[in-house]
C-alpha atoms as a PDB file:
ATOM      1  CA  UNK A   1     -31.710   1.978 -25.221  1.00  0.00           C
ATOM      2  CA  UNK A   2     -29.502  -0.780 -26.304  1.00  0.00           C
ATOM      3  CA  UNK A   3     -29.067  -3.917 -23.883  1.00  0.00           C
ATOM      4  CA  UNK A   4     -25.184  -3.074 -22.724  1.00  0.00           C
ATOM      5  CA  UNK A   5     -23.433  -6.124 -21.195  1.00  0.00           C
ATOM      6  CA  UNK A   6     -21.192  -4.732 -17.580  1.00  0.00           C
ATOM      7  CA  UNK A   7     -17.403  -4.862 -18.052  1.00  0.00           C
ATOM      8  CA  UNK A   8     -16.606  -7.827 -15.154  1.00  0.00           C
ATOM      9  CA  UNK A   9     -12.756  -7.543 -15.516  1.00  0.00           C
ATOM     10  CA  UNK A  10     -10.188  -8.567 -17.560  1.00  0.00           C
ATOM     11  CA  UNK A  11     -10.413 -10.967 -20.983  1.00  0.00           C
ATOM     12  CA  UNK A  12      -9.173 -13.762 -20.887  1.00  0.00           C
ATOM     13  CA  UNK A  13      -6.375 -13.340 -23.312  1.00  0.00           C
ATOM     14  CA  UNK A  14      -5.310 -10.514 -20.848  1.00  0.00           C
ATOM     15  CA  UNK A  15      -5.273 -12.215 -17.519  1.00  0.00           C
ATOM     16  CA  UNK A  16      -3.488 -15.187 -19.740  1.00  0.00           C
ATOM     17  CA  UNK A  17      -0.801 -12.635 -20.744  1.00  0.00           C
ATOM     18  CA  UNK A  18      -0.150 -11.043 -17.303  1.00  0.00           C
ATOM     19  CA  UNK A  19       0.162 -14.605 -15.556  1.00  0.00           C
ATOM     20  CA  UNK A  20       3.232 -14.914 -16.992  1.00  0.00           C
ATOM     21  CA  UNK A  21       4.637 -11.350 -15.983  1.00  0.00           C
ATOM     22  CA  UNK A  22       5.512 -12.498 -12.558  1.00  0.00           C
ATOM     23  CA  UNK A  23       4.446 -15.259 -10.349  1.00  0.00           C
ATOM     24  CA  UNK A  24       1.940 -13.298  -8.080  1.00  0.00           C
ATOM     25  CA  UNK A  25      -0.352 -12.411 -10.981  1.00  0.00           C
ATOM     26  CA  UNK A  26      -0.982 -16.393 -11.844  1.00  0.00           C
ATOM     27  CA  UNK A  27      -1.145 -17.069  -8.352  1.00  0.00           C
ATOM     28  CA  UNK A  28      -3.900 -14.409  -7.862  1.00  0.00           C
ATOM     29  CA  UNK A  29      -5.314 -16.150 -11.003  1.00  0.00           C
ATOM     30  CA  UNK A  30      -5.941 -19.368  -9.447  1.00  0.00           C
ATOM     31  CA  UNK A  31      -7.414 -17.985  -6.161  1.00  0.00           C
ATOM     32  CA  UNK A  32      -9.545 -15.019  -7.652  1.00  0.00           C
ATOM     33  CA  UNK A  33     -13.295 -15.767  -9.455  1.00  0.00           C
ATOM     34  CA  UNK A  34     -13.835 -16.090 -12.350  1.00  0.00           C
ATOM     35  CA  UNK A  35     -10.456 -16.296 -13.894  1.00  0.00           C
ATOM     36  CA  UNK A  36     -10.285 -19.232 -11.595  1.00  0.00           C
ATOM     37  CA  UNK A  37     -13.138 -20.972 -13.721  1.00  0.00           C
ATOM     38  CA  UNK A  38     -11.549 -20.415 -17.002  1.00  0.00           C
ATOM     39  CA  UNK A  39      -9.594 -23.338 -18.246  1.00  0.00           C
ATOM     40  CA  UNK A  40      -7.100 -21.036 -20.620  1.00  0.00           C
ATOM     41  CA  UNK A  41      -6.179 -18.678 -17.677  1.00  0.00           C
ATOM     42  CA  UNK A  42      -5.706 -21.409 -15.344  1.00  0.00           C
ATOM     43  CA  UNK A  43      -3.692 -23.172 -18.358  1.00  0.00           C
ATOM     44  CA  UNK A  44      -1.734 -20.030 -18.222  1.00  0.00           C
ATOM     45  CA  UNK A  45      -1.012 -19.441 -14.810  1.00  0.00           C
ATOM     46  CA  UNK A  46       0.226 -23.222 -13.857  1.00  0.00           C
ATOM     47  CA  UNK A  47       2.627 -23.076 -17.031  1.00  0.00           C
ATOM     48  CA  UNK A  48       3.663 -19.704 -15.788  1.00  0.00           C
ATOM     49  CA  UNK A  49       4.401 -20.766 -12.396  1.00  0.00           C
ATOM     50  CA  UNK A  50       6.005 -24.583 -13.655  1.00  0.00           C
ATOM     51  CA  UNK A  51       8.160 -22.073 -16.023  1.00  0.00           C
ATOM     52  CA  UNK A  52       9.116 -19.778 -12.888  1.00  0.00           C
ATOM     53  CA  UNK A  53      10.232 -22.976 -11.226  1.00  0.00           C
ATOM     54  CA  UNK A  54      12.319 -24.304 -13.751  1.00  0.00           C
ATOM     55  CA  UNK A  55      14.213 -21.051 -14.543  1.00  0.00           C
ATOM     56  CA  UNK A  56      14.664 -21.425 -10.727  1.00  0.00           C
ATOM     57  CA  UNK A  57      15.966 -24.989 -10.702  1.00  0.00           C
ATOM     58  CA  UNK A  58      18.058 -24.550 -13.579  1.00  0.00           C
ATOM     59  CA  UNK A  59      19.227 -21.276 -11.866  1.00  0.00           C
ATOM     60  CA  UNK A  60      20.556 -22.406  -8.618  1.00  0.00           C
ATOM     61  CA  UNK A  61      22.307 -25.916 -10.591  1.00  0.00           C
ATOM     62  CA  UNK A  62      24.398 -23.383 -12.564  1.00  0.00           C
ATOM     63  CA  UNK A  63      25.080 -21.622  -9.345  1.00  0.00           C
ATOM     64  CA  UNK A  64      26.102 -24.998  -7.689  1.00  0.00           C
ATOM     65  CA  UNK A  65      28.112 -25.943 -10.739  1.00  0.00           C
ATOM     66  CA  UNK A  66      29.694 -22.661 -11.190  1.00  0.00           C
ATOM     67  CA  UNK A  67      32.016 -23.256  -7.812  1.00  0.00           C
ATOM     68  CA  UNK A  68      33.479 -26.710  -9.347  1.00  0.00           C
ATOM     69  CA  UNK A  69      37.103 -26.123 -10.266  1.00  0.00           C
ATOM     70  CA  UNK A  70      37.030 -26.427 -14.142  1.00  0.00           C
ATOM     71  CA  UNK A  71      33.878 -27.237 -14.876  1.00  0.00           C
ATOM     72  CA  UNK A  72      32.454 -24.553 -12.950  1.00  0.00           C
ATOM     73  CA  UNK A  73      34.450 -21.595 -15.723  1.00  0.00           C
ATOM     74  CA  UNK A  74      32.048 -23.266 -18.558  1.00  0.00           C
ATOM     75  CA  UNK A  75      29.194 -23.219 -16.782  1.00  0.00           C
ATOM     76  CA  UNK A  76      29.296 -19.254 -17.467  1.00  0.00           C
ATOM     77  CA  UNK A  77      28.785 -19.401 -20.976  1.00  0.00           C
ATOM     78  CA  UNK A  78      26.333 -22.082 -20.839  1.00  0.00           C
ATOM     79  CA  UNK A  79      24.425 -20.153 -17.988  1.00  0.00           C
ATOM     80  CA  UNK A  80      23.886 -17.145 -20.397  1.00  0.00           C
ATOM     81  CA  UNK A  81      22.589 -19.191 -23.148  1.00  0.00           C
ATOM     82  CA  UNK A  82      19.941 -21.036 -21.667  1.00  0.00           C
ATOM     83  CA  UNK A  83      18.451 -17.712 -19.700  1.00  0.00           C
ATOM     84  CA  UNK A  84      18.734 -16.559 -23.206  1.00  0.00           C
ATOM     85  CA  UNK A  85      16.946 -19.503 -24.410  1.00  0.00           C
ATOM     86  CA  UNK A  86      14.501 -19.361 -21.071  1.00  0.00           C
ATOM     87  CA  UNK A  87      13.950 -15.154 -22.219  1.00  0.00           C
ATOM     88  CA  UNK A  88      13.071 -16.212 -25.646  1.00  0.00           C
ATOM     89  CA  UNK A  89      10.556 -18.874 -24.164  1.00  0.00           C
ATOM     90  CA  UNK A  90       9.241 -16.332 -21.560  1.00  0.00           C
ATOM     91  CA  UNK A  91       8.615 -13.592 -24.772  1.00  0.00           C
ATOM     92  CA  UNK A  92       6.896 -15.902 -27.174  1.00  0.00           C
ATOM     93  CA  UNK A  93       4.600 -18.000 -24.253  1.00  0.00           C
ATOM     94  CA  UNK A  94       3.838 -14.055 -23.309  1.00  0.00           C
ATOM     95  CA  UNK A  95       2.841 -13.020 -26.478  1.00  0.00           C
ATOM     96  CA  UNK A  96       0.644 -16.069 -27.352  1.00  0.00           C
ATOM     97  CA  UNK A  97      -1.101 -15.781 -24.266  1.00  0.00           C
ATOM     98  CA  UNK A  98      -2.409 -12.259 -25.316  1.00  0.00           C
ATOM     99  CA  UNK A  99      -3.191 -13.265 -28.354  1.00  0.00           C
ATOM    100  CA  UNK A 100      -5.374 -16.159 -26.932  1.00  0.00           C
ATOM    101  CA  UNK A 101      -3.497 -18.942 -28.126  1.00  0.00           C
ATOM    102  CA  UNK A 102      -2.339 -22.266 -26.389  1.00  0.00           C
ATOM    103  CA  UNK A 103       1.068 -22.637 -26.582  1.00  0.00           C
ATOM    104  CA  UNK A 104       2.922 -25.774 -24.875  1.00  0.00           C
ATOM    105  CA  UNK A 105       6.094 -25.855 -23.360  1.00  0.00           C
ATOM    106  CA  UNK A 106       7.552 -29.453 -23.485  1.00  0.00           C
ATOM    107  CA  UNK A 107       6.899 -31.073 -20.068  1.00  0.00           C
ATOM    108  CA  UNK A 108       5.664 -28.306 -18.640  1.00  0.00           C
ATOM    109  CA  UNK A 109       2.834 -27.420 -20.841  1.00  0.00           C
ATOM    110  CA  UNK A 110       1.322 -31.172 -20.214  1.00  0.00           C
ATOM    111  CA  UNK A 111       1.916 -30.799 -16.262  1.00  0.00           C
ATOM    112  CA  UNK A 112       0.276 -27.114 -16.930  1.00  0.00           C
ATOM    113  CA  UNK A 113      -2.895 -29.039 -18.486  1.00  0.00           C
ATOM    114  CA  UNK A 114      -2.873 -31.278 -16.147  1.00  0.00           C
ATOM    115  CA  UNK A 115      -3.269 -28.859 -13.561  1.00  0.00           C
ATOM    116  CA  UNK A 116      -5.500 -26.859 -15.104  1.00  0.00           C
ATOM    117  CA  UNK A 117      -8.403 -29.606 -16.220  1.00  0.00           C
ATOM    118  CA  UNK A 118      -7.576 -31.635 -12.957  1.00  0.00           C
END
């Protein structure tokens, strides 16, 4: 009978991939053993949540700029192109996670490894 090795969970490509789906899944990432213990999930999940909190950031200045007289009726157009450009960033940080690579974002990537190896 061959020595078979238990299934203990997800790989880590896949809990690196579903960090980013929504915040609560890198959250539960940092809490939960053992994806707490491995340094590219927790890489993951503290990009994932510094990337939640920029899109929010940037969300709510666009929101604050969009009621300035003039200013505020180019903010529209500028408003859909960078949550374009934040969707694009969200898809390809997604797919490299399940493919097990380490991709960082500028800024937040180095405050992700940061946070992760600290």
């Amino acid at each position: 009978m061959p020595d078979e090795t238990p299934q203990t969970g997800l790989s880590d490509n896949a809990a690196s991939g579903l960090a980013y789906i929504t915040i609560i899944p890198a959250i539960i990432f940092l809490v939960v053993p053992p994806y707490n213990q491995k340094p590219i999930v927790r890489f993951h999940s503290w990009q994932s949540i510094f990337l939640f909190i920029a899109w929010f950031v940037i969300h709510i200045g666009f929101m604050i700029v969009g009621r300035i007289p003039i200013i505020g009726w180019f903010t529209g157009l500028l408003s859909l192109l960078v949550s374009l450009g934040l969707f694009i960033l969200w898809i390809i940080v997604l797919i490299k996670a399940f493919n097990g690579e380490r991709f960082k974002i500028p800024v937040i990537g180095d405050l992700a490894a940061k946070q992760a190896n600290g």
